[in-house]
PDB file of N, CA and C in Angstrom:
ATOM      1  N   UNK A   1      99.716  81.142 111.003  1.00  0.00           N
ATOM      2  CA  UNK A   1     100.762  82.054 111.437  1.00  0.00           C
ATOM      3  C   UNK A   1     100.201  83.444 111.724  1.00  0.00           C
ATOM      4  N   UNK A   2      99.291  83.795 110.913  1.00  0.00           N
ATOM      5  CA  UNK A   2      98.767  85.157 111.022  1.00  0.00           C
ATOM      6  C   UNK A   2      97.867  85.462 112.713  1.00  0.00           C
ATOM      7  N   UNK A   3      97.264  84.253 112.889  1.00  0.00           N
ATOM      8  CA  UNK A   3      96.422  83.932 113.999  1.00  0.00           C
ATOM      9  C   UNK A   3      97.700  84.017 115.329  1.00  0.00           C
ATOM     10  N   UNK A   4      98.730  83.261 115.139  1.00  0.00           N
ATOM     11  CA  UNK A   4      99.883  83.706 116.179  1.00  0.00           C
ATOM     12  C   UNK A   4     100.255  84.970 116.224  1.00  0.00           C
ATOM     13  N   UNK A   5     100.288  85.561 115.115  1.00  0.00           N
ATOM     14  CA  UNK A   5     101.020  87.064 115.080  1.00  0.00           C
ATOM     15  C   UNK A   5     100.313  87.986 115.672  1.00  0.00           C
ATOM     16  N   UNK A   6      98.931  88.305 115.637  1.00  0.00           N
ATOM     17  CA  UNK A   6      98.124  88.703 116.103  1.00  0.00           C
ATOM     18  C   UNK A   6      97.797  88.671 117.887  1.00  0.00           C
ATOM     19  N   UNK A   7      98.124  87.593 117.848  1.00  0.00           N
ATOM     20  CA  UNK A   7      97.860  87.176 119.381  1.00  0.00           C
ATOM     21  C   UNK A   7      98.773  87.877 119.883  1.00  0.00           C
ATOM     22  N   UNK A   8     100.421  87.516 119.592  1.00  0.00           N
ATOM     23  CA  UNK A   8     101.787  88.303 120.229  1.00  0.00           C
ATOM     24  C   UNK A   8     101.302  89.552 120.241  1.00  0.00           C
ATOM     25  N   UNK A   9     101.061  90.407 119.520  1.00  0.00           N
ATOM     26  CA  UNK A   9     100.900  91.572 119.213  1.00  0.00           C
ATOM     27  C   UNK A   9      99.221  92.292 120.052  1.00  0.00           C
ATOM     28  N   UNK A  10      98.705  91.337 120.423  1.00  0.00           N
ATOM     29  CA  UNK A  10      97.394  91.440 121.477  1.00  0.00           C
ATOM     30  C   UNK A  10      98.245  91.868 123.128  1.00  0.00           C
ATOM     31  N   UNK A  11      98.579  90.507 123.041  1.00  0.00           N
ATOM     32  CA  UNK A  11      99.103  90.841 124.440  1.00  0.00           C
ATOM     33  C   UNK A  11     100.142  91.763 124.722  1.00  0.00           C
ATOM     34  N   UNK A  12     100.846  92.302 123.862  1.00  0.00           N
ATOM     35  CA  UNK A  12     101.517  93.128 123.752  1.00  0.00           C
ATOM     36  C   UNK A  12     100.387  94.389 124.372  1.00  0.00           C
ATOM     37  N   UNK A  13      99.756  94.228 123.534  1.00  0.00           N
ATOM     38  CA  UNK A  13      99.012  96.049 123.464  1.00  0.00           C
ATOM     39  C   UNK A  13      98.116  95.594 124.944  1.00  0.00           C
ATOM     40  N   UNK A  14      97.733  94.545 125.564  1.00  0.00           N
ATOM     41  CA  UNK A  14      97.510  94.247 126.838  1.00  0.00           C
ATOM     42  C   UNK A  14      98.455  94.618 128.056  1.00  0.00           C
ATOM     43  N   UNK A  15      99.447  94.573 127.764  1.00  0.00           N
ATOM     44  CA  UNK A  15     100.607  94.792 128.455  1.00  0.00           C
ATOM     45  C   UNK A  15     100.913  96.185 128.527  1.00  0.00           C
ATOM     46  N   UNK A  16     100.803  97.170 127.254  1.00  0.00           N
ATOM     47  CA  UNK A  16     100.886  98.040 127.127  1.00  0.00           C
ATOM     48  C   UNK A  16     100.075  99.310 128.432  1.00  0.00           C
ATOM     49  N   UNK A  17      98.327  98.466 128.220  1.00  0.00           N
ATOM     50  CA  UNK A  17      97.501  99.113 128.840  1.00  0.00           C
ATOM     51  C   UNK A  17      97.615  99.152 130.462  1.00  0.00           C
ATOM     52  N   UNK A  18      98.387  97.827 130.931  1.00  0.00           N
ATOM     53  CA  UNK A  18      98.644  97.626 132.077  1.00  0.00           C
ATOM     54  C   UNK A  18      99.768  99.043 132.683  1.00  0.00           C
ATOM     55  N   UNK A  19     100.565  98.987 131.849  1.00  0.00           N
ATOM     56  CA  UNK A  19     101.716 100.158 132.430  1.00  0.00           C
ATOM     57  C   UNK A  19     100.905 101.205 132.304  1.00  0.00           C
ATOM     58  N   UNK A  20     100.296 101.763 131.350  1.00  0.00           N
ATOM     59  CA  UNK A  20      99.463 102.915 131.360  1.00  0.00           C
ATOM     60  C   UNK A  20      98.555 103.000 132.388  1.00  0.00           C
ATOM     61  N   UNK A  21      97.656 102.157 133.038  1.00  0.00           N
ATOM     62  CA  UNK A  21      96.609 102.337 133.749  1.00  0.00           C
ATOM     63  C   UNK A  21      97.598 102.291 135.402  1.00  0.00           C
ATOM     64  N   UNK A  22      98.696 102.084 135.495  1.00  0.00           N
ATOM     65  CA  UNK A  22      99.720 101.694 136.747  1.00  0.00           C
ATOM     66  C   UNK A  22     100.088 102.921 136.572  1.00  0.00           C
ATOM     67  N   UNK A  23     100.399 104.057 135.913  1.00  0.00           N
ATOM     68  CA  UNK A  23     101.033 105.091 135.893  1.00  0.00           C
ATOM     69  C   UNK A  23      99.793 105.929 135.970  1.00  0.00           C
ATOM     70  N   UNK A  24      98.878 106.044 135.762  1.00  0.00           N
ATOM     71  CA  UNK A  24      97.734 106.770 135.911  1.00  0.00           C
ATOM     72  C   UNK A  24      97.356 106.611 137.436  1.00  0.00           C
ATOM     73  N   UNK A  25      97.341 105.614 137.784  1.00  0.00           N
ATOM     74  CA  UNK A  25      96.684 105.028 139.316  1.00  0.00           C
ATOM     75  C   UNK A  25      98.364 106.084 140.287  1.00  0.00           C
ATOM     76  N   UNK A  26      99.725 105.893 139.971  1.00  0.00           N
ATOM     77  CA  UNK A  26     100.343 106.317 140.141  1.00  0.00           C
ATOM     78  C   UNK A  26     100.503 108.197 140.221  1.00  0.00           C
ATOM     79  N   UNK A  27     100.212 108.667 138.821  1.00  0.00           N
ATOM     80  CA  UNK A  27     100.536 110.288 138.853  1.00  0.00           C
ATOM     81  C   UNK A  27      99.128 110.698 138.344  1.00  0.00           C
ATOM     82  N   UNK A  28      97.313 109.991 138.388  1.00  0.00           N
ATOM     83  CA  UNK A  28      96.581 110.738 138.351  1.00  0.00           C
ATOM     84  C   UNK A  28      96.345 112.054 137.257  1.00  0.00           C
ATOM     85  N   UNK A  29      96.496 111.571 136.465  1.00  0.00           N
ATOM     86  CA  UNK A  29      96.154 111.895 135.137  1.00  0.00           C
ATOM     87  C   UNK A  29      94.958 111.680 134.722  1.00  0.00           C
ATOM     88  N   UNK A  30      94.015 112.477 133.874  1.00  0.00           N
ATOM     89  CA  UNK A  30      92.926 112.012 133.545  1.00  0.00           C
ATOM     90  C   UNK A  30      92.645 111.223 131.970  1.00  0.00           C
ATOM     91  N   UNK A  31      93.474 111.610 131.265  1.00  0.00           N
ATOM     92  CA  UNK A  31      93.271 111.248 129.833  1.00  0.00           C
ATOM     93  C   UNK A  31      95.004 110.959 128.914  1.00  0.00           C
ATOM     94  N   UNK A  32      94.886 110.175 128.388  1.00  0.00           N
ATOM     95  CA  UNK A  32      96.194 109.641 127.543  1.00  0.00           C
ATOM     96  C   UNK A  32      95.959 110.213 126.166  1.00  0.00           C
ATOM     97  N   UNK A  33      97.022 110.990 125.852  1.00  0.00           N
ATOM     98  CA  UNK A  33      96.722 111.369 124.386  1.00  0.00           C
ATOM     99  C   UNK A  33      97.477 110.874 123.272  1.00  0.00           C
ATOM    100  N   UNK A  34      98.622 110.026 123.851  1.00  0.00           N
ATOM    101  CA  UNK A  34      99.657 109.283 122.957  1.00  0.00           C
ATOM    102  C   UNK A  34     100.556 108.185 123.717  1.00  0.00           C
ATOM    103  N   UNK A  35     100.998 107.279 123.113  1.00  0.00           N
ATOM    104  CA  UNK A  35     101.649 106.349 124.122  1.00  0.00           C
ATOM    105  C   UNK A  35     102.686 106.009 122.812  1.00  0.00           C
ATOM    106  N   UNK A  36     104.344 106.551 123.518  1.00  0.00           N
ATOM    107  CA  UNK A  36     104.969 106.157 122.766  1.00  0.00           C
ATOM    108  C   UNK A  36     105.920 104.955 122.927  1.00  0.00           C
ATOM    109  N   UNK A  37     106.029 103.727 122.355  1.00  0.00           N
ATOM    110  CA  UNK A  37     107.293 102.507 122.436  1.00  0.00           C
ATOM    111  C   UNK A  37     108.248 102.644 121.542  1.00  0.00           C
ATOM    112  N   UNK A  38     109.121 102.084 122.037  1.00  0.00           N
ATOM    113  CA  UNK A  38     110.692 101.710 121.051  1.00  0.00           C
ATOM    114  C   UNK A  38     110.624 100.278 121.101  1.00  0.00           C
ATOM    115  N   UNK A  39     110.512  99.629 119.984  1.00  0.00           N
ATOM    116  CA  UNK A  39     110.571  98.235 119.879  1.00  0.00           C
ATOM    117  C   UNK A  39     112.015  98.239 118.665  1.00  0.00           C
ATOM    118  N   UNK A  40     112.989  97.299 119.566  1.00  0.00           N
ATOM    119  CA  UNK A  40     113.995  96.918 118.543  1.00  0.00           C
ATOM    120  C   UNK A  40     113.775  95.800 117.448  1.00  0.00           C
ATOM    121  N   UNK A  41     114.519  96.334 116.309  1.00  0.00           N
ATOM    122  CA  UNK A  41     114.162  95.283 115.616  1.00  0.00           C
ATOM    123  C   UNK A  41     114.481  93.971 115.317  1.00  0.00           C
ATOM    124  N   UNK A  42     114.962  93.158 116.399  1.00  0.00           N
ATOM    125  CA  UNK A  42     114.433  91.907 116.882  1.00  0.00           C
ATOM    126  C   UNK A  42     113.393  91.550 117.570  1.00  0.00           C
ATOM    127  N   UNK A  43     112.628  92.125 118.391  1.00  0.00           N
ATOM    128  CA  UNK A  43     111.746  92.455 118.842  1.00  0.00           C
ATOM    129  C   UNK A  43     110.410  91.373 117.933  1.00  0.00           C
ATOM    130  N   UNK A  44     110.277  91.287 117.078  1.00  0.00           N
ATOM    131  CA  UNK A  44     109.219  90.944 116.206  1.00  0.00           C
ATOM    132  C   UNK A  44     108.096  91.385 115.960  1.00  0.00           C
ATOM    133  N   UNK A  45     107.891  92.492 116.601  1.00  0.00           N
ATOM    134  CA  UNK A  45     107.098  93.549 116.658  1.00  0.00           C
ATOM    135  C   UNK A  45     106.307  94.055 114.893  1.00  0.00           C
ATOM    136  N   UNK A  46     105.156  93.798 115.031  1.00  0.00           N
ATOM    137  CA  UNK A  46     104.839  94.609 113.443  1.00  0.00           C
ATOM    138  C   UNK A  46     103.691  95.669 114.180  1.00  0.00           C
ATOM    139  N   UNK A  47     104.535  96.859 113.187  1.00  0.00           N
ATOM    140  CA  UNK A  47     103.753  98.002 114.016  1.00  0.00           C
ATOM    141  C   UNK A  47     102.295  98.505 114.011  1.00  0.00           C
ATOM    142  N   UNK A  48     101.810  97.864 112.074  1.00  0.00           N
ATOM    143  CA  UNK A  48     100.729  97.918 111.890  1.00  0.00           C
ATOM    144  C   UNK A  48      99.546  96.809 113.290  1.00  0.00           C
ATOM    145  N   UNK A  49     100.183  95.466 113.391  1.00  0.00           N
ATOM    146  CA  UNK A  49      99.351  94.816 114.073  1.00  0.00           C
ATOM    147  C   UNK A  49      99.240  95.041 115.466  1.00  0.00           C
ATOM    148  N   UNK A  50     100.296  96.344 116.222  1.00  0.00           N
ATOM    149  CA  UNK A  50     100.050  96.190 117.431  1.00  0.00           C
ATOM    150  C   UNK A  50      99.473  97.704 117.455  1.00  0.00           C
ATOM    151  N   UNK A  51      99.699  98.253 116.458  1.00  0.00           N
ATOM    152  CA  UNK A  51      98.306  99.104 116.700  1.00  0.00           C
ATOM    153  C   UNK A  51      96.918  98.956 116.609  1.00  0.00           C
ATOM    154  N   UNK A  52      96.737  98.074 115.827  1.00  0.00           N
ATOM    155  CA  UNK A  52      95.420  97.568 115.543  1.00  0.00           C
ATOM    156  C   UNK A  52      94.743  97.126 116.968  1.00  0.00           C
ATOM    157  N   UNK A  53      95.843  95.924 117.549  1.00  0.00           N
ATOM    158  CA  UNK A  53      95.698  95.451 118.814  1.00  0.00           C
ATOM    159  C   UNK A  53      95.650  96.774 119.963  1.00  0.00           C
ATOM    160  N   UNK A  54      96.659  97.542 119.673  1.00  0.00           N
ATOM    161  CA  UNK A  54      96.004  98.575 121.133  1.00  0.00           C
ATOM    162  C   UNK A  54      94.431  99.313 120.639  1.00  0.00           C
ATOM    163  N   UNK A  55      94.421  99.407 119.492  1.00  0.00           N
ATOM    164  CA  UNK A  55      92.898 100.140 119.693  1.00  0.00           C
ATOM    165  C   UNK A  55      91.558  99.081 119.727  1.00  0.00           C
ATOM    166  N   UNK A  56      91.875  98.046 120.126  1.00  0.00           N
ATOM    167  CA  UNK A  56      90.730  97.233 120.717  1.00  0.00           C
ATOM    168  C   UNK A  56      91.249  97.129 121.987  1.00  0.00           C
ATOM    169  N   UNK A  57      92.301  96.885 122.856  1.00  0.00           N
ATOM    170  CA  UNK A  57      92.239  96.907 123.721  1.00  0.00           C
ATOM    171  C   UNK A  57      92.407  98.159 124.727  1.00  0.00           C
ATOM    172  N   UNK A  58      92.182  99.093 124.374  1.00  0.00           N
ATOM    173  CA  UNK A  58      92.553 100.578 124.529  1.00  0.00           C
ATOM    174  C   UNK A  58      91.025 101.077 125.231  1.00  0.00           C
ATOM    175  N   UNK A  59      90.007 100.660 124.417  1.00  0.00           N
ATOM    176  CA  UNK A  59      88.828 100.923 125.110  1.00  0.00           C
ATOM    177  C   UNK A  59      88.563 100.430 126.352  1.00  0.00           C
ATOM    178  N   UNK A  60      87.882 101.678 127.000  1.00  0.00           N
ATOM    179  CA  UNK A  60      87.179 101.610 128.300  1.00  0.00           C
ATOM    180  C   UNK A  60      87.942 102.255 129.064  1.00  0.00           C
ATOM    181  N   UNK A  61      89.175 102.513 128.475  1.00  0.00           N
ATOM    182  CA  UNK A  61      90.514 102.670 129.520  1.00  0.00           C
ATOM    183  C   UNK A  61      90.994 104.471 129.614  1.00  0.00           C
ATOM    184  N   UNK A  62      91.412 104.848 130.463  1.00  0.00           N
ATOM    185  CA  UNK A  62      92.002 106.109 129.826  1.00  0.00           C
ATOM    186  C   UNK A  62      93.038 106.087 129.096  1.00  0.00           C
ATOM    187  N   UNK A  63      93.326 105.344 128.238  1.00  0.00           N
ATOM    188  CA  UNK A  63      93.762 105.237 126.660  1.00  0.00           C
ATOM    189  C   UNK A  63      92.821 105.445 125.420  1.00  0.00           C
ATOM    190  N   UNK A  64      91.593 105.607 126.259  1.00  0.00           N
ATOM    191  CA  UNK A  64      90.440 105.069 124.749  1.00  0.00           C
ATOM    192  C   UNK A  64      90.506 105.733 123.711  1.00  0.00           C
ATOM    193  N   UNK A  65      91.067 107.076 123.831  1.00  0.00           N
ATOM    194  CA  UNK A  65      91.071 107.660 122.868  1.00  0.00           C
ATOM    195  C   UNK A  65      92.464 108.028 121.929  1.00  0.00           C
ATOM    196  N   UNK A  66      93.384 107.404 122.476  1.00  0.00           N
ATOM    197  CA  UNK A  66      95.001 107.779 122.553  1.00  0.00           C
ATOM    198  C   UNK A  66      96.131 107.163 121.065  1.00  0.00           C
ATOM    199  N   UNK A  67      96.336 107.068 120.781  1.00  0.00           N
ATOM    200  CA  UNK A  67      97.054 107.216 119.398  1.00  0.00           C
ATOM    201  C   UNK A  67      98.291 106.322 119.747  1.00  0.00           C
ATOM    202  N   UNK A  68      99.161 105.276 119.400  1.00  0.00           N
ATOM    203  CA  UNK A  68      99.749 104.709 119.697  1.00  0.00           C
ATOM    204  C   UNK A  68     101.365 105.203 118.627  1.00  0.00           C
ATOM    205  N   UNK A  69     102.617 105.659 118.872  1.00  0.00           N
ATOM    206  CA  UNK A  69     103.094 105.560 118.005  1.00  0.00           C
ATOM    207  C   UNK A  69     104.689 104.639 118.089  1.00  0.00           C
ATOM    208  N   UNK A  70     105.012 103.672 117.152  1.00  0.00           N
ATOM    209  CA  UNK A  70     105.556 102.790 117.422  1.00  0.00           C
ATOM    210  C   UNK A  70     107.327 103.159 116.299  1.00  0.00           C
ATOM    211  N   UNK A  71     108.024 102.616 117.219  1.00  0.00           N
ATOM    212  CA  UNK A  71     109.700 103.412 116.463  1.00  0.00           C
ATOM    213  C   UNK A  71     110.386 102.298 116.697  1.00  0.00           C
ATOM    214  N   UNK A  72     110.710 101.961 115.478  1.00  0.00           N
ATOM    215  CA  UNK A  72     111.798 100.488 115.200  1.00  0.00           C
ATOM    216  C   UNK A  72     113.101 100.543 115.762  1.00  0.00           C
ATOM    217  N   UNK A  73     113.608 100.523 116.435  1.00  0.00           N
ATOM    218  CA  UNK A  73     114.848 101.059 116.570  1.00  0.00           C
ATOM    219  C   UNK A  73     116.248  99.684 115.801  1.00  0.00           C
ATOM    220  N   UNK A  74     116.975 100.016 115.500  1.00  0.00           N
ATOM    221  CA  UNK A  74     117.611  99.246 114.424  1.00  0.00           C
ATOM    222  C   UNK A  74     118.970  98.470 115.942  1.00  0.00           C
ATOM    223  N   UNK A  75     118.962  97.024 115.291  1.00  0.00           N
ATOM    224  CA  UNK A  75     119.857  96.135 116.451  1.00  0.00           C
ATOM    225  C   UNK A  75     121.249  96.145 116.439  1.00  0.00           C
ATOM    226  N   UNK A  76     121.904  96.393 117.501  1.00  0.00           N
ATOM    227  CA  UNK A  76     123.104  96.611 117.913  1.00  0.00           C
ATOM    228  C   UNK A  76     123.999  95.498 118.037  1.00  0.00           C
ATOM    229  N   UNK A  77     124.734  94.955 116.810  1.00  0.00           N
ATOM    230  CA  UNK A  77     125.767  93.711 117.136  1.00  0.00           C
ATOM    231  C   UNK A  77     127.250  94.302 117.806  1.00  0.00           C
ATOM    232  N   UNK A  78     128.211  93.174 118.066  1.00  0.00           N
ATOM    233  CA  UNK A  78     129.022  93.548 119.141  1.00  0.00           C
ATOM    234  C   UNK A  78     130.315  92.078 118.543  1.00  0.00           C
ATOM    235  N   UNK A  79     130.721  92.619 117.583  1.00  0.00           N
ATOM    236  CA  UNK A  79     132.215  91.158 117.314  1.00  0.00           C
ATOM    237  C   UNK A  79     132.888  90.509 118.603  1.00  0.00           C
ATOM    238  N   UNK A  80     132.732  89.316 118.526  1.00  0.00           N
ATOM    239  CA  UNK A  80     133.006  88.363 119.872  1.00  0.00           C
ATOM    240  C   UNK A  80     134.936  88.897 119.843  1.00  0.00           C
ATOM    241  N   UNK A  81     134.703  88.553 118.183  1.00  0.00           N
ATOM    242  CA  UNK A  81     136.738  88.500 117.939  1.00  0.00           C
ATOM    243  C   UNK A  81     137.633  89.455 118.116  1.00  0.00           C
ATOM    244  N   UNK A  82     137.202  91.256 118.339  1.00  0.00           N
ATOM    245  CA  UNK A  82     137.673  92.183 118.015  1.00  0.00           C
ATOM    246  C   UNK A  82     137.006  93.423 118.752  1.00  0.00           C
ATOM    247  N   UNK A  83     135.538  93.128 119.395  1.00  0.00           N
ATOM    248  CA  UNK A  83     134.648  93.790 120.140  1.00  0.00           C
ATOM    249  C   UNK A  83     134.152  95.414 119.017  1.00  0.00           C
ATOM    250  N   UNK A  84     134.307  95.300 117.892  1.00  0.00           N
ATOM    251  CA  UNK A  84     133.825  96.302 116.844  1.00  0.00           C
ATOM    252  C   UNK A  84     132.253  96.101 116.751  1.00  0.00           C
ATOM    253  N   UNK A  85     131.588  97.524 117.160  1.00  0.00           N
ATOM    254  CA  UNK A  85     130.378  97.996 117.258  1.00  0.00           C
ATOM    255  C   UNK A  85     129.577  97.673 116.343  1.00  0.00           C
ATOM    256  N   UNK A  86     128.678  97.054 115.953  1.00  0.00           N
ATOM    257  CA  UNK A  86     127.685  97.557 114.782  1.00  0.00           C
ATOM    258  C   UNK A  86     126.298  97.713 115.085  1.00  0.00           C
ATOM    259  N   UNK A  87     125.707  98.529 114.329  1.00  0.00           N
ATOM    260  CA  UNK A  87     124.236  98.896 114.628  1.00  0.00           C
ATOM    261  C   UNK A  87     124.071  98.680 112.918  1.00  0.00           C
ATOM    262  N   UNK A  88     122.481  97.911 112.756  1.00  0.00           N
ATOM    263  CA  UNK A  88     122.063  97.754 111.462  1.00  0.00           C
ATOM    264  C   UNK A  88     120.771  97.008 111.833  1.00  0.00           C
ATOM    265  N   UNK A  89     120.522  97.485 110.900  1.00  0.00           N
ATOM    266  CA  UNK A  89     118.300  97.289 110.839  1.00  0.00           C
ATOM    267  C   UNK A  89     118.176  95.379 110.202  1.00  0.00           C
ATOM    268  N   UNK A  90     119.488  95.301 109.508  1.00  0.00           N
ATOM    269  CA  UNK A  90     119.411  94.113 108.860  1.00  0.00           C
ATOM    270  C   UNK A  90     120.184  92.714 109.209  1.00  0.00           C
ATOM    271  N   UNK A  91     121.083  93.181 109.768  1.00  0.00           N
ATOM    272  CA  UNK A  91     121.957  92.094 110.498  1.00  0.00           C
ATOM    273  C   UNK A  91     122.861  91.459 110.048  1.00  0.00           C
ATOM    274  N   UNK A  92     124.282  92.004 109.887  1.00  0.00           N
ATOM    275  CA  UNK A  92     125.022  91.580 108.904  1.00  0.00           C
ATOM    276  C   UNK A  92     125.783  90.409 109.045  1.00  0.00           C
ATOM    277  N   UNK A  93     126.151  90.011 108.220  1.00  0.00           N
ATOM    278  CA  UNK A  93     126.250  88.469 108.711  1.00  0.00           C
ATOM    279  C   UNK A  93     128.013  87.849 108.876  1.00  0.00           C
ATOM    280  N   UNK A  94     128.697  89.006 108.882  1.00  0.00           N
ATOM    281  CA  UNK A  94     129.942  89.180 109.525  1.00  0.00           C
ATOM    282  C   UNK A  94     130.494  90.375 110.006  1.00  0.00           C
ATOM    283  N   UNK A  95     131.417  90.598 110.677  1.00  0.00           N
ATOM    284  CA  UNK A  95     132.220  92.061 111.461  1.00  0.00           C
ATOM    285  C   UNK A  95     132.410  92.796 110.556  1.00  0.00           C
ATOM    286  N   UNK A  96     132.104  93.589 109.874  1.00  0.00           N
ATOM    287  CA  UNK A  96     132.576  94.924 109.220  1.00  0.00           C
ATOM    288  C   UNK A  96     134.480  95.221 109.228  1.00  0.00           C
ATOM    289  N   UNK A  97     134.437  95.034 110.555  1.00  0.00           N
ATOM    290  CA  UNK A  97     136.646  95.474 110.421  1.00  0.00           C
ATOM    291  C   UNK A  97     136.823  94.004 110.701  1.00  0.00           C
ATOM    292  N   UNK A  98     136.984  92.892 110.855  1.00  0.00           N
ATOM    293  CA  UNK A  98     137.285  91.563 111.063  1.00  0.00           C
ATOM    294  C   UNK A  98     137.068  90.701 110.236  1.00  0.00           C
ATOM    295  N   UNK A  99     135.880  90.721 109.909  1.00  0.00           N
ATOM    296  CA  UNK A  99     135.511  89.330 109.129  1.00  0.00           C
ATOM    297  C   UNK A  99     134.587  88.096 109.999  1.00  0.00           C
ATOM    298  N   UNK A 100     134.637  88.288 110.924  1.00  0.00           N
ATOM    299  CA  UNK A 100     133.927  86.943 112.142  1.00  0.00           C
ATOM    300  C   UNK A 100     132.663  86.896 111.691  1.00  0.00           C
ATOM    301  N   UNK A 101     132.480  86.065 111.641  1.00  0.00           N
ATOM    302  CA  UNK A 101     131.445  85.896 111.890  1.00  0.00           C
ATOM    303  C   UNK A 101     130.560  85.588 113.066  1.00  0.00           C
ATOM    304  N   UNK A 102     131.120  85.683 114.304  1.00  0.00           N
ATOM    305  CA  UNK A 102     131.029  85.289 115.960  1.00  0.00           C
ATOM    306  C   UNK A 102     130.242  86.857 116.340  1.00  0.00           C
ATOM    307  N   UNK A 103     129.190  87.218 116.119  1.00  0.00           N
ATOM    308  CA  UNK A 103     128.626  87.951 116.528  1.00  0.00           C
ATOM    309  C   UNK A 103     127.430  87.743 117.459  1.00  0.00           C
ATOM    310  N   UNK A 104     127.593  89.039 118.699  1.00  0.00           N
ATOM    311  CA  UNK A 104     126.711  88.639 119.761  1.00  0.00           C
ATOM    312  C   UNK A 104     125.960  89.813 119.828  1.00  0.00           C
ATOM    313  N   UNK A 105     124.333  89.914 119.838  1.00  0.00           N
ATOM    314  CA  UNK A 105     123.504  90.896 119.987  1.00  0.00           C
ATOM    315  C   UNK A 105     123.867  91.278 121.047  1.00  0.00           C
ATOM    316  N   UNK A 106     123.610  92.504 121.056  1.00  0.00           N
ATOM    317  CA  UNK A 106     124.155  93.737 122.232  1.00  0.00           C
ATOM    318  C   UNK A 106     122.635  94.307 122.273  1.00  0.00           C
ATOM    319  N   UNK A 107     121.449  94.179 121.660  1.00  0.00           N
ATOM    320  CA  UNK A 107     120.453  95.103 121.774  1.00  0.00           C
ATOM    321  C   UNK A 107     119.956  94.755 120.972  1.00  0.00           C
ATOM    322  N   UNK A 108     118.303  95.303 120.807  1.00  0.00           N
ATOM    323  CA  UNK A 108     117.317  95.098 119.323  1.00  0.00           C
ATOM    324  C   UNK A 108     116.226  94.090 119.949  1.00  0.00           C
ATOM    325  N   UNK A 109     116.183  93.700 120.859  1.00  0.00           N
ATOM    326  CA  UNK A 109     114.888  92.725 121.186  1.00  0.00           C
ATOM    327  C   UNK A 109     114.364  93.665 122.081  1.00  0.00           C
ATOM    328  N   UNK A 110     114.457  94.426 122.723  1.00  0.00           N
ATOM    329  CA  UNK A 110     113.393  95.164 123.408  1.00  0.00           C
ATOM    330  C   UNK A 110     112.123  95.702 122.854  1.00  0.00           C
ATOM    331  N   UNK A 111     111.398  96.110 124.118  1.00  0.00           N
ATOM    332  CA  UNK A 111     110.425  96.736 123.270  1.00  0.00           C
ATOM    333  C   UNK A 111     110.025  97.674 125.305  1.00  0.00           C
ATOM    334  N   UNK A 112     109.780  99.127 124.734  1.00  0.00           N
ATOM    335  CA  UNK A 112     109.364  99.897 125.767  1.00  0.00           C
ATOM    336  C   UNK A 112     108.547 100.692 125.742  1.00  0.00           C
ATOM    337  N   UNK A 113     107.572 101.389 126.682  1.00  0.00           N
ATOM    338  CA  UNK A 113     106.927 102.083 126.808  1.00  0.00           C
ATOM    339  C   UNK A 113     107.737 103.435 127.083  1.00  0.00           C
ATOM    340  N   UNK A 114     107.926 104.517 126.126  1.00  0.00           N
ATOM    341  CA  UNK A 114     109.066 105.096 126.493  1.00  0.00           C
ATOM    342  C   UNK A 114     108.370 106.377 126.824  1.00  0.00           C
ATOM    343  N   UNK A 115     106.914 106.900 126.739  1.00  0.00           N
ATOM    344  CA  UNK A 115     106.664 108.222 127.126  1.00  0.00           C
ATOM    345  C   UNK A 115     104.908 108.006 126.978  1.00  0.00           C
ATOM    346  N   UNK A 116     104.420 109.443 127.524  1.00  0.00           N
ATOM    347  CA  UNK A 116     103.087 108.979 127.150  1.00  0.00           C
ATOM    348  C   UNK A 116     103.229 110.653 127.431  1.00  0.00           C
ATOM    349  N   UNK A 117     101.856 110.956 126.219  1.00  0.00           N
ATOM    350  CA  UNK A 117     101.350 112.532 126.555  1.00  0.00           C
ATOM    351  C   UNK A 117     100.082 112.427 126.937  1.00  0.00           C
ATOM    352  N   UNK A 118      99.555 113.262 128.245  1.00  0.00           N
ATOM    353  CA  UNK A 118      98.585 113.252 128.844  1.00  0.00           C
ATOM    354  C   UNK A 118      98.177 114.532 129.214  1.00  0.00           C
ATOM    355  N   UNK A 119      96.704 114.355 129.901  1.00  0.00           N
ATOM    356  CA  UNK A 119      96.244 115.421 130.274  1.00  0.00           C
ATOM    357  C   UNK A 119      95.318 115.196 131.612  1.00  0.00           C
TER     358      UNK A 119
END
């Protein structure tokens, strides 16, 4: 399992480098000094391993030197029965004002490249 987790979290930070080096080729920048994502937390994202993963795959790149920082953002349910909002990191396992249990993710599996500081 650890050998899978790793991998997700490779290509991730592969993927990562791709948008970075497309936005560089794009606005000509010389150096990346931070690259920030929002990964929801469905996402499956572990933040320790996809940093690990961007700083091996980070070299050579104008990322090589760049700092990765990664922000959980907590998942957004949505009651099928009553349409009452919830946001929670944990996922509750019925409606808060209802009782349903008929809940449909509204959000929390993403994951984005949401900024980068450069020079």
């Amino acid at each position: 399992m650890l050998f899978s987790k790793v991998m997700h979290e490779l290509s991730i930070a592969q993927e990562i480098i791709h948008i970075v080096t497309a936005q560089q080729a794009q606005h000509g920048f010389e150096k990346v000094n931070i690259v920030r994502v929002r990964a929801g937390a469905l996402s499956g994202i572990e933040p320790e391993s996809l940093r690990f993963s961007f700083e091996v795959v980070r070299q050579g790149t104008v990322a090589a030197k760049a700092v990765l920082e990664v922000d959980i953002e907590p998942m957004a349910l949505v009651c099928r029965q009553c349409g009452f909002s919830i946001v929670d990191s944990h996922g509750p396992t019925c409606c808060q004002k209802c009782g349903s249990v008929d809940m449909k993710v509204d959000a929390g599996g993403e994951l984005d490249v949401v900024s980068l500081d450069v020079d």
